[in-house]
PDB file of N, CA and C in Angstrom:
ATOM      1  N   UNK A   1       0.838  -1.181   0.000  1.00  0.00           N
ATOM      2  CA  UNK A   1       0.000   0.000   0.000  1.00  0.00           C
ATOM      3  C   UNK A   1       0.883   1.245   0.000  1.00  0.00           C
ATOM      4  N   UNK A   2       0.618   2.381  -1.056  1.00  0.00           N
ATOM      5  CA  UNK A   2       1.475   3.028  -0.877  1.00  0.00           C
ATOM      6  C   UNK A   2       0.869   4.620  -0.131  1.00  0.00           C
ATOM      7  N   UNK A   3       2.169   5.014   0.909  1.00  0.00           N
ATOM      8  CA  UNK A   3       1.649   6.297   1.510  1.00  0.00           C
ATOM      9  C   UNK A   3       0.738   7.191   0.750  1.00  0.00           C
ATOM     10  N   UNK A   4      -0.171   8.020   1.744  1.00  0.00           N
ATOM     11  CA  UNK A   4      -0.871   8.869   0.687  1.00  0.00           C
ATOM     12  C   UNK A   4      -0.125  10.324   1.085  1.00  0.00           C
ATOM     13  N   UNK A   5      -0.175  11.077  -0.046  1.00  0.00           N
ATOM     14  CA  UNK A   5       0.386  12.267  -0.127  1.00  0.00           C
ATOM     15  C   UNK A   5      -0.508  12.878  -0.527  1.00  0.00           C
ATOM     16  N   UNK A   6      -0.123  14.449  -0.119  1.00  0.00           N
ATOM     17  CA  UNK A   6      -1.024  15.612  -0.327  1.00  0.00           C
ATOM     18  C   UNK A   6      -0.831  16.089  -1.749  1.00  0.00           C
ATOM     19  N   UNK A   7      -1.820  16.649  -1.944  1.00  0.00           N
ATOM     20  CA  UNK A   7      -1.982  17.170  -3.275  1.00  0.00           C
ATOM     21  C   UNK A   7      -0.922  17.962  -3.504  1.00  0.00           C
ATOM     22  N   UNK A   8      -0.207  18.582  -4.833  1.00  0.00           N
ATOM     23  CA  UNK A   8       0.695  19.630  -4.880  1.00  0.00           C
ATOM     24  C   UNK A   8      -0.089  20.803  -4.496  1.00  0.00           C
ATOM     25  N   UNK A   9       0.425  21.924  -4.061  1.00  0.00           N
ATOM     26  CA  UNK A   9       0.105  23.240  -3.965  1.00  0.00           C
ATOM     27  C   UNK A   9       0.002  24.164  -4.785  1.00  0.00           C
ATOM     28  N   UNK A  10      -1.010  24.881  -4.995  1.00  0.00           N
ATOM     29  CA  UNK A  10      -1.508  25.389  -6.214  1.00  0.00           C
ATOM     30  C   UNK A  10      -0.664  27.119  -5.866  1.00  0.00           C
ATOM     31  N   UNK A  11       0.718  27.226  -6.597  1.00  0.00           N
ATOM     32  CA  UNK A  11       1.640  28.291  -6.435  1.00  0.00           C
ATOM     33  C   UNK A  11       0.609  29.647  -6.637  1.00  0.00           C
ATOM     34  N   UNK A  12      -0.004  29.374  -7.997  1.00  0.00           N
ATOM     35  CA  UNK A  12      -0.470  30.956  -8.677  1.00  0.00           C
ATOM     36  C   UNK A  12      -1.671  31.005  -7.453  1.00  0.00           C
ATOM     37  N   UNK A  13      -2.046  30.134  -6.601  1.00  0.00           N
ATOM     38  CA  UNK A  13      -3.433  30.145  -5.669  1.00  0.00           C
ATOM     39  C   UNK A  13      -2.665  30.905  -4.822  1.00  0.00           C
ATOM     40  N   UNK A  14      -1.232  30.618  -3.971  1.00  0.00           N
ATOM     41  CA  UNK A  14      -0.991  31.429  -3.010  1.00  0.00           C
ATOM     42  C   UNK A  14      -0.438  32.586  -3.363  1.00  0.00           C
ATOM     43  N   UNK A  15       0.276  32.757  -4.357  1.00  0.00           N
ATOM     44  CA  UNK A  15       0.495  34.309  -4.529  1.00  0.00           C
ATOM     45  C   UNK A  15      -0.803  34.946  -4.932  1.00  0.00           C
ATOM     46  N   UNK A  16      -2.213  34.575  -5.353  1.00  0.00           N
ATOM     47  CA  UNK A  16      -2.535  35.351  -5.401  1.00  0.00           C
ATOM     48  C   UNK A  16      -3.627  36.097  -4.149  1.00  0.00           C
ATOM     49  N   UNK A  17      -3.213  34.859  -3.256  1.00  0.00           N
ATOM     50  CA  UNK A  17      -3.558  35.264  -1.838  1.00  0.00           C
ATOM     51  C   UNK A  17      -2.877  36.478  -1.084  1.00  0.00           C
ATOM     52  N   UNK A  18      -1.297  36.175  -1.159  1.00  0.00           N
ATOM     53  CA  UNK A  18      -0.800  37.235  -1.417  1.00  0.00           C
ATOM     54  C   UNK A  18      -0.715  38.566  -1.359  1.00  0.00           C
ATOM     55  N   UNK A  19      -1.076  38.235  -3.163  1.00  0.00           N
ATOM     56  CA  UNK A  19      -1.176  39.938  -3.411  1.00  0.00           C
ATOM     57  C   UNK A  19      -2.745  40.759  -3.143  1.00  0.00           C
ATOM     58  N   UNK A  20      -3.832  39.376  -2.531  1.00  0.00           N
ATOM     59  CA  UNK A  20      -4.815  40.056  -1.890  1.00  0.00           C
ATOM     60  C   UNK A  20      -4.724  40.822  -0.700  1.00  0.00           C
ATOM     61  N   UNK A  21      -3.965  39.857  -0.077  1.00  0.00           N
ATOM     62  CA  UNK A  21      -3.175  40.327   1.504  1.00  0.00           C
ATOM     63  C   UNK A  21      -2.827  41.620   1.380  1.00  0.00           C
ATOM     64  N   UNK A  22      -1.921  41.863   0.861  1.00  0.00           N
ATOM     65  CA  UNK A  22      -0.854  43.276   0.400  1.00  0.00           C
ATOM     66  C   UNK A  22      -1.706  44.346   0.193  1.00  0.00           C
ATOM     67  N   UNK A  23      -2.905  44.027  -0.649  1.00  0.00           N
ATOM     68  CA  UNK A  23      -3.721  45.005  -0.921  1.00  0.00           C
ATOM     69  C   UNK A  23      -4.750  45.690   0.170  1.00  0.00           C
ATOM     70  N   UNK A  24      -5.440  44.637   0.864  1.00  0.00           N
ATOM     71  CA  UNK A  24      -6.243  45.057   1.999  1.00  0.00           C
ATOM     72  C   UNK A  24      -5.543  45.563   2.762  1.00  0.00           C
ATOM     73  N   UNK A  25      -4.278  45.230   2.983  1.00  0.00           N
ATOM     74  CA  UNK A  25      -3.374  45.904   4.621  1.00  0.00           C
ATOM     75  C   UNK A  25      -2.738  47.298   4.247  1.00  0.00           C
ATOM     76  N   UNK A  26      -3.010  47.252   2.661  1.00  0.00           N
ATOM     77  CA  UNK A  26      -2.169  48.588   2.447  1.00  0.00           C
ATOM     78  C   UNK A  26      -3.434  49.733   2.159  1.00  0.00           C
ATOM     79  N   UNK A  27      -4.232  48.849   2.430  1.00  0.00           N
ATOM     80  CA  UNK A  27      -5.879  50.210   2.191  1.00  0.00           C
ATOM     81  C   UNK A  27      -5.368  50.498   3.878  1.00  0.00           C
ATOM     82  N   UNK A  28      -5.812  49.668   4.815  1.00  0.00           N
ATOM     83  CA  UNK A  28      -5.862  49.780   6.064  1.00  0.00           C
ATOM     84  C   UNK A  28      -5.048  50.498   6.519  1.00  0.00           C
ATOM     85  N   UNK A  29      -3.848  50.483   6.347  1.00  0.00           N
ATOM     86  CA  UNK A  29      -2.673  51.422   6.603  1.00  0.00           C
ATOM     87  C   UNK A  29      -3.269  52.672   6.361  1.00  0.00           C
ATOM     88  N   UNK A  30      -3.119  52.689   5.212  1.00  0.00           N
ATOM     89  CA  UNK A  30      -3.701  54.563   4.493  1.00  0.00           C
ATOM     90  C   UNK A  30      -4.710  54.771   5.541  1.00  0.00           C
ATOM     91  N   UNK A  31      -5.825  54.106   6.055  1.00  0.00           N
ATOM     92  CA  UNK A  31      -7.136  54.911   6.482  1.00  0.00           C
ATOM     93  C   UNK A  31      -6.223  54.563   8.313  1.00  0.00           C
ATOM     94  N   UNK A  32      -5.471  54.225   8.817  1.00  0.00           N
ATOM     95  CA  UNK A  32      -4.860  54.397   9.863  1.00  0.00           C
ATOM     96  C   UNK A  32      -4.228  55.545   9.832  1.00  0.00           C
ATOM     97  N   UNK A  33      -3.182  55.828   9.130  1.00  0.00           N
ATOM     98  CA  UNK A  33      -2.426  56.550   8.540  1.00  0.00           C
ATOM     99  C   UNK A  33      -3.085  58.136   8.651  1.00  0.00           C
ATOM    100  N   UNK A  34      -4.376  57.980   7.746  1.00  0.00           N
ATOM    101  CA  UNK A  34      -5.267  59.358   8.456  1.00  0.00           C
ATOM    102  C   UNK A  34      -5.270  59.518   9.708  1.00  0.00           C
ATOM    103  N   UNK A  35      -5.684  58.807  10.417  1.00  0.00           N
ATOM    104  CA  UNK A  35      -6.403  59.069  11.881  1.00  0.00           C
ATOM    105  C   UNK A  35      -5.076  59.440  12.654  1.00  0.00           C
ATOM    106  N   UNK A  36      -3.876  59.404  12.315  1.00  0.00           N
ATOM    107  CA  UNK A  36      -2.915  59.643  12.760  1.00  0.00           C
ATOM    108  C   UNK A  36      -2.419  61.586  12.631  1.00  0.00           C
ATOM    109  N   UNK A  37      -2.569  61.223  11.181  1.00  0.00           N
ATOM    110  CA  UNK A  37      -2.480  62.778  10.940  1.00  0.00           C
ATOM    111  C   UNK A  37      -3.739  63.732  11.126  1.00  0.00           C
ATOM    112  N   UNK A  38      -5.105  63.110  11.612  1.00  0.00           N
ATOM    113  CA  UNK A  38      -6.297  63.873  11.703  1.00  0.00           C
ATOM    114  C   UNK A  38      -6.446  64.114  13.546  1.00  0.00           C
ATOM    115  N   UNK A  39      -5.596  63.230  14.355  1.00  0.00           N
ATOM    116  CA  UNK A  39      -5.563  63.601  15.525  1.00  0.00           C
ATOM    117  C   UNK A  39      -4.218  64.402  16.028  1.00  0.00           C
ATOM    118  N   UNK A  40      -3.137  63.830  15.536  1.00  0.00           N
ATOM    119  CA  UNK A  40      -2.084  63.990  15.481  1.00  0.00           C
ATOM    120  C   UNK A  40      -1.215  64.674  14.220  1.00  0.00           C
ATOM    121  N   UNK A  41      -1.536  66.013  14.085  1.00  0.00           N
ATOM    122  CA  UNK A  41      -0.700  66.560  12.869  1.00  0.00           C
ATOM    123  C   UNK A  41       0.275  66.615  12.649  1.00  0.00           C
ATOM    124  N   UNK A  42       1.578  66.589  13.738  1.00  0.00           N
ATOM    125  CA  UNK A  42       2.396  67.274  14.323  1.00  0.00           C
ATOM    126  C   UNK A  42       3.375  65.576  14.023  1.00  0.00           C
ATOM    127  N   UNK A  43       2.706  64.431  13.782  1.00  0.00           N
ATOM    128  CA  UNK A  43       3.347  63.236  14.220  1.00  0.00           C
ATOM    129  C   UNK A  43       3.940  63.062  12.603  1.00  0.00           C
ATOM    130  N   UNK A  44       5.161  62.752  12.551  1.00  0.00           N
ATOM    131  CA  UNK A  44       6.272  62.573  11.674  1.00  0.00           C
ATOM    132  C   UNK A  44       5.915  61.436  10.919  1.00  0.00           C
ATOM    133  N   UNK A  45       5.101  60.696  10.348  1.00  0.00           N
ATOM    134  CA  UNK A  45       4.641  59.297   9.918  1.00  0.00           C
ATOM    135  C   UNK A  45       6.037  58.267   9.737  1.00  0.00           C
ATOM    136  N   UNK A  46       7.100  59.123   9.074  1.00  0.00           N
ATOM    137  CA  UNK A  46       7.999  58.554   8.491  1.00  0.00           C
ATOM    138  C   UNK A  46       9.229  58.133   9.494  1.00  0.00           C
ATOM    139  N   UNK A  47       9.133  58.355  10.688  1.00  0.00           N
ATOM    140  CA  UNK A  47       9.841  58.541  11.500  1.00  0.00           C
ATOM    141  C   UNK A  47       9.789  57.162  12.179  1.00  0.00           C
ATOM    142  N   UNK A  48       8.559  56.270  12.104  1.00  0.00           N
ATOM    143  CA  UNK A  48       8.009  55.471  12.660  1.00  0.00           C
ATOM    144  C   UNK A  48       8.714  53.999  11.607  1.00  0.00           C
ATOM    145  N   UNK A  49       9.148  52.515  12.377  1.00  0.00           N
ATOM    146  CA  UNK A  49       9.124  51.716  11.614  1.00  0.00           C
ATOM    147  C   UNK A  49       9.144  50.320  12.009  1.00  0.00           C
ATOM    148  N   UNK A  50       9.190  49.466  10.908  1.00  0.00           N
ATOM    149  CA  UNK A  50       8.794  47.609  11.497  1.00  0.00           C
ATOM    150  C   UNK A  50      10.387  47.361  11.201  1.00  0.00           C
ATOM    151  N   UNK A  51      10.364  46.323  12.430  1.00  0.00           N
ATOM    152  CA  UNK A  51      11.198  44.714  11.411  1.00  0.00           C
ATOM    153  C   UNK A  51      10.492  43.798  11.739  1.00  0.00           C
ATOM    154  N   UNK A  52      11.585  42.465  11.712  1.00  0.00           N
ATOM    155  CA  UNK A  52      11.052  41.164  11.741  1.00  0.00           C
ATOM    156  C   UNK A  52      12.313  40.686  11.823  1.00  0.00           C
ATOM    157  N   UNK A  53      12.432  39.163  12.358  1.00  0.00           N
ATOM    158  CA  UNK A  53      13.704  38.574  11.843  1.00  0.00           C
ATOM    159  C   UNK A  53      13.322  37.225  11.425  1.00  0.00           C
ATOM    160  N   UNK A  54      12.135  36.816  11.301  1.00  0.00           N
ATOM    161  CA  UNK A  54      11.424  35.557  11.136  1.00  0.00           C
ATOM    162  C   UNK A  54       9.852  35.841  10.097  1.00  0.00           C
ATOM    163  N   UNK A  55       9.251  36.388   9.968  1.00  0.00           N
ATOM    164  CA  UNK A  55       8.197  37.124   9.502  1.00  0.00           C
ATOM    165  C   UNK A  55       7.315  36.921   9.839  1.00  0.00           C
ATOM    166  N   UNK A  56       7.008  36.494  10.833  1.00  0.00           N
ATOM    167  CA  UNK A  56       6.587  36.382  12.111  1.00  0.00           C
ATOM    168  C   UNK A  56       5.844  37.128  13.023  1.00  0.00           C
ATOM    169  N   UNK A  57       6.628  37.769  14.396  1.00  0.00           N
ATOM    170  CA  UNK A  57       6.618  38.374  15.505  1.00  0.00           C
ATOM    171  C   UNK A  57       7.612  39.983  14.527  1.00  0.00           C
ATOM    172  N   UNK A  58       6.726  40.659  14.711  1.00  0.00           N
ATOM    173  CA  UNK A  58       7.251  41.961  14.354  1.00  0.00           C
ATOM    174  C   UNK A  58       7.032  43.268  15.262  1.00  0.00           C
ATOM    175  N   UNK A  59       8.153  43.928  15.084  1.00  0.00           N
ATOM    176  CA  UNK A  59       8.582  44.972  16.023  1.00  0.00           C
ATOM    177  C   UNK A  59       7.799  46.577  15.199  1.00  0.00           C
ATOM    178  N   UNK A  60       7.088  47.403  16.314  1.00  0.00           N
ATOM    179  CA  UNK A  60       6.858  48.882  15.417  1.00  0.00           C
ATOM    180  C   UNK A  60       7.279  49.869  16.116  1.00  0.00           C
ATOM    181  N   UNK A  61       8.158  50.090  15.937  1.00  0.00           N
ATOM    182  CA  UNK A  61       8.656  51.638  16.720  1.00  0.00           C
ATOM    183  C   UNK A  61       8.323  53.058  16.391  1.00  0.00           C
ATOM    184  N   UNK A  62       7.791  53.667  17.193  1.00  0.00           N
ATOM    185  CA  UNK A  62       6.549  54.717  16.763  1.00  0.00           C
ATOM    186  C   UNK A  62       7.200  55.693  17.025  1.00  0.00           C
ATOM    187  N   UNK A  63       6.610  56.928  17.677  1.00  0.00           N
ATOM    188  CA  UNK A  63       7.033  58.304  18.199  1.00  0.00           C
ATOM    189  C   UNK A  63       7.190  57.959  19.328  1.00  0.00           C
ATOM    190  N   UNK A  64       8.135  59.210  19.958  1.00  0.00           N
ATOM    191  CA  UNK A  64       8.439  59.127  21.046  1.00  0.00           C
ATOM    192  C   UNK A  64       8.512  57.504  21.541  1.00  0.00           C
ATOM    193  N   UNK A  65       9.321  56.943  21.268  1.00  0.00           N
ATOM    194  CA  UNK A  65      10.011  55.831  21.631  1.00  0.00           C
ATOM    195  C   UNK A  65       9.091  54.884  22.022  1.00  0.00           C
ATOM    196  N   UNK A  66       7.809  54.874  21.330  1.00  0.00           N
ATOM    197  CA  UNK A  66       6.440  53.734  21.488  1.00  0.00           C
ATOM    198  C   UNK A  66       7.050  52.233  20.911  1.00  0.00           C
ATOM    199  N   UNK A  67       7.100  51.423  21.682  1.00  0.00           N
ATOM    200  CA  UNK A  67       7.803  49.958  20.923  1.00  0.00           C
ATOM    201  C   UNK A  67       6.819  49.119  21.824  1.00  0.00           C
ATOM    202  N   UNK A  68       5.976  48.450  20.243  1.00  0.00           N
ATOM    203  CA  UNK A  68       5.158  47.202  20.677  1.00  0.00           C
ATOM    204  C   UNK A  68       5.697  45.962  19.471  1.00  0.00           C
ATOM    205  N   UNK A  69       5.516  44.807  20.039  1.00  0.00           N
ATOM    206  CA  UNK A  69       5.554  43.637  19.302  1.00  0.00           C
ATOM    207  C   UNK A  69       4.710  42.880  19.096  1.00  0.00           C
ATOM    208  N   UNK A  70       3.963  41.863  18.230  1.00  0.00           N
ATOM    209  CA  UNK A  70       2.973  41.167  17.510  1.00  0.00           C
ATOM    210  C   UNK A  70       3.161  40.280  16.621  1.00  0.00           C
ATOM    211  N   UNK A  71       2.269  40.127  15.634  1.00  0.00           N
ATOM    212  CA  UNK A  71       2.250  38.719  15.146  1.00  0.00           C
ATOM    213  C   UNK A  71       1.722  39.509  13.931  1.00  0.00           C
ATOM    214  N   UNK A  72       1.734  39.582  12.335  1.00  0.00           N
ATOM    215  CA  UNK A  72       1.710  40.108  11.533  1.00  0.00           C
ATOM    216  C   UNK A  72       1.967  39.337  10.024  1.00  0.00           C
ATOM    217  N   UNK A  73       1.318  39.607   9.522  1.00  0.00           N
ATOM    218  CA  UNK A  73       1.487  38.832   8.360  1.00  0.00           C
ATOM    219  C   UNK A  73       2.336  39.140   6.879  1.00  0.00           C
ATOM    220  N   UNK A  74       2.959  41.026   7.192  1.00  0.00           N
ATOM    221  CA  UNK A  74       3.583  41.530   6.291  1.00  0.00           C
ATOM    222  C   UNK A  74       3.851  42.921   6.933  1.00  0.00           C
ATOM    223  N   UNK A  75       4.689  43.605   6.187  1.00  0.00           N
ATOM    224  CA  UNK A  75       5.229  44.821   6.769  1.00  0.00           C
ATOM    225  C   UNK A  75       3.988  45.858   6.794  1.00  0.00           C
ATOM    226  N   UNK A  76       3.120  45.809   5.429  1.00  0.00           N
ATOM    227  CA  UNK A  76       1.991  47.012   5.941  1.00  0.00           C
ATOM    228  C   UNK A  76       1.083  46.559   7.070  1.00  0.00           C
ATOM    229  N   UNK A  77       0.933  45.195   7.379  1.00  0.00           N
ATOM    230  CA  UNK A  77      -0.290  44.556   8.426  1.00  0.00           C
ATOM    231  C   UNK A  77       0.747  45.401   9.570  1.00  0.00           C
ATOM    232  N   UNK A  78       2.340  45.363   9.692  1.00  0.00           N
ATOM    233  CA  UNK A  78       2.555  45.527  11.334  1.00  0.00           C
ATOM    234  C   UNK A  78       2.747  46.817  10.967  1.00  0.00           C
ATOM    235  N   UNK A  79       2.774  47.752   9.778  1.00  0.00           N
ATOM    236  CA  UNK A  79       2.798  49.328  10.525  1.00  0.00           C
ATOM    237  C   UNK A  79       1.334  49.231  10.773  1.00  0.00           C
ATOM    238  N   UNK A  80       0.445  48.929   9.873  1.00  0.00           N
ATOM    239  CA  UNK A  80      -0.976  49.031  10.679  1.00  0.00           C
ATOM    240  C   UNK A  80      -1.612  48.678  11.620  1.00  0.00           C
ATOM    241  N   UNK A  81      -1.121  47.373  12.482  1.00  0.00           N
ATOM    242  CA  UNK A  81      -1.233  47.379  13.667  1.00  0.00           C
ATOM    243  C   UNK A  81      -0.413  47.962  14.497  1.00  0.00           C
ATOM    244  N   UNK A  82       0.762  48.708  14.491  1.00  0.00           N
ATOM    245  CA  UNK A  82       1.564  49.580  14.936  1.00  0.00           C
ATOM    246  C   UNK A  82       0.626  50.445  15.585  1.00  0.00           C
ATOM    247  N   UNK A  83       0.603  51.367  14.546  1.00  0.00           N
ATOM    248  CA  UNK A  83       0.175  52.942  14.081  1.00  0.00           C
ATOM    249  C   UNK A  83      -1.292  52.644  15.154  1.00  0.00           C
ATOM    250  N   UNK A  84      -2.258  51.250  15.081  1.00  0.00           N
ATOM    251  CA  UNK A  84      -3.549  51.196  15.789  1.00  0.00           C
ATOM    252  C   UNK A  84      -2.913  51.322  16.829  1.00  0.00           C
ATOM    253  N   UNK A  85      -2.269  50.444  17.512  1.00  0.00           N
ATOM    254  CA  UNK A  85      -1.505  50.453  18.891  1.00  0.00           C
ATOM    255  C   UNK A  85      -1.357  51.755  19.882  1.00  0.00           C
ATOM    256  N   UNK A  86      -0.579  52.465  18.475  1.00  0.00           N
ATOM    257  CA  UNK A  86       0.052  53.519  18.977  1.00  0.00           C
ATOM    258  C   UNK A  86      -1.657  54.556  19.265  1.00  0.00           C
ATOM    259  N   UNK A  87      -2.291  54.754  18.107  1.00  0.00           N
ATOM    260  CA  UNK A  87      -3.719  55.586  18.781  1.00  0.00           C
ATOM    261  C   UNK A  87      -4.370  54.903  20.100  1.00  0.00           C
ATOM    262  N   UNK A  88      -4.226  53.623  20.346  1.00  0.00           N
ATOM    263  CA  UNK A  88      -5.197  53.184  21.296  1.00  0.00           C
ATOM    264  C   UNK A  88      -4.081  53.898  22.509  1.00  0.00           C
ATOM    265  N   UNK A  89      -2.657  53.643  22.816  1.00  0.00           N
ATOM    266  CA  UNK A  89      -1.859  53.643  23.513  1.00  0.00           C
ATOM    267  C   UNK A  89      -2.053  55.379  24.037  1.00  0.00           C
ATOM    268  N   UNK A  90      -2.672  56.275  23.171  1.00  0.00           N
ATOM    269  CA  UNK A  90      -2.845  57.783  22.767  1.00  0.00           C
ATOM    270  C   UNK A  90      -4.446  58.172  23.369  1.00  0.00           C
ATOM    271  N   UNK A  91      -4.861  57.131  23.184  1.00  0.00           N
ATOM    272  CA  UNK A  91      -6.410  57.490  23.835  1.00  0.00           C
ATOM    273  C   UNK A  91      -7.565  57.506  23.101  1.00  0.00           C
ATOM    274  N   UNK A  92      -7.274  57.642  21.578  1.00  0.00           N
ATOM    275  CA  UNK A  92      -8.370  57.973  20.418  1.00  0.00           C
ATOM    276  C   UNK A  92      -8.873  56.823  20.610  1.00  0.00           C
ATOM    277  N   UNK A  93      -8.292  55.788  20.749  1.00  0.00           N
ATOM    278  CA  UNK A  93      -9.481  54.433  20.641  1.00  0.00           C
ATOM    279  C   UNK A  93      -9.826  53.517  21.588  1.00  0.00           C
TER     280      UNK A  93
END
């Protein structure tokens, strides 16, 4: 009897999961991104940033020396959960 194996993985299926991913987190960003500059004018956007060393657990270092860590699925998902962090951490939410 021979082992059963999984089907191959359908490549063009996950990239184009992907580039769905990429797209929703990078709307989300932008409409975060407002609420940042609509409460906070004064806040440097660019000043703010992610890593990762696994892609994984990712790091967002905000203003004034705001550093939270999480679980993220790409660099715009963790500035956008960043940037949320950082408003809830601020009081707006």
């Amino acid at each position: 009897m021979k082992p059963h194996r999984a089907p191959p993985r359908n490549k063009g299926m996950m990239r184009t999961h992907s580039m769905l991913n990429t797209v929703f987190t990078r709307k989300l960003l932008k409409l975060a991104v407002a609420d940042v500059r609509k409460y906070f004018p004064e806040t440097k956007i660019g000043e703010a940033w992610v890593w990762t060393s696994d892609r994984k657990i990712w790091e967002f270092h905000g203003p004034g020396k705001f550093y939270v860590y999480f679980e993220a699925g790409n660099a715009f998902d963790a500035r956008y959960k960043g940037w949320m962090k950082w408003l809830k951490h601020k009081g707006v939410i």
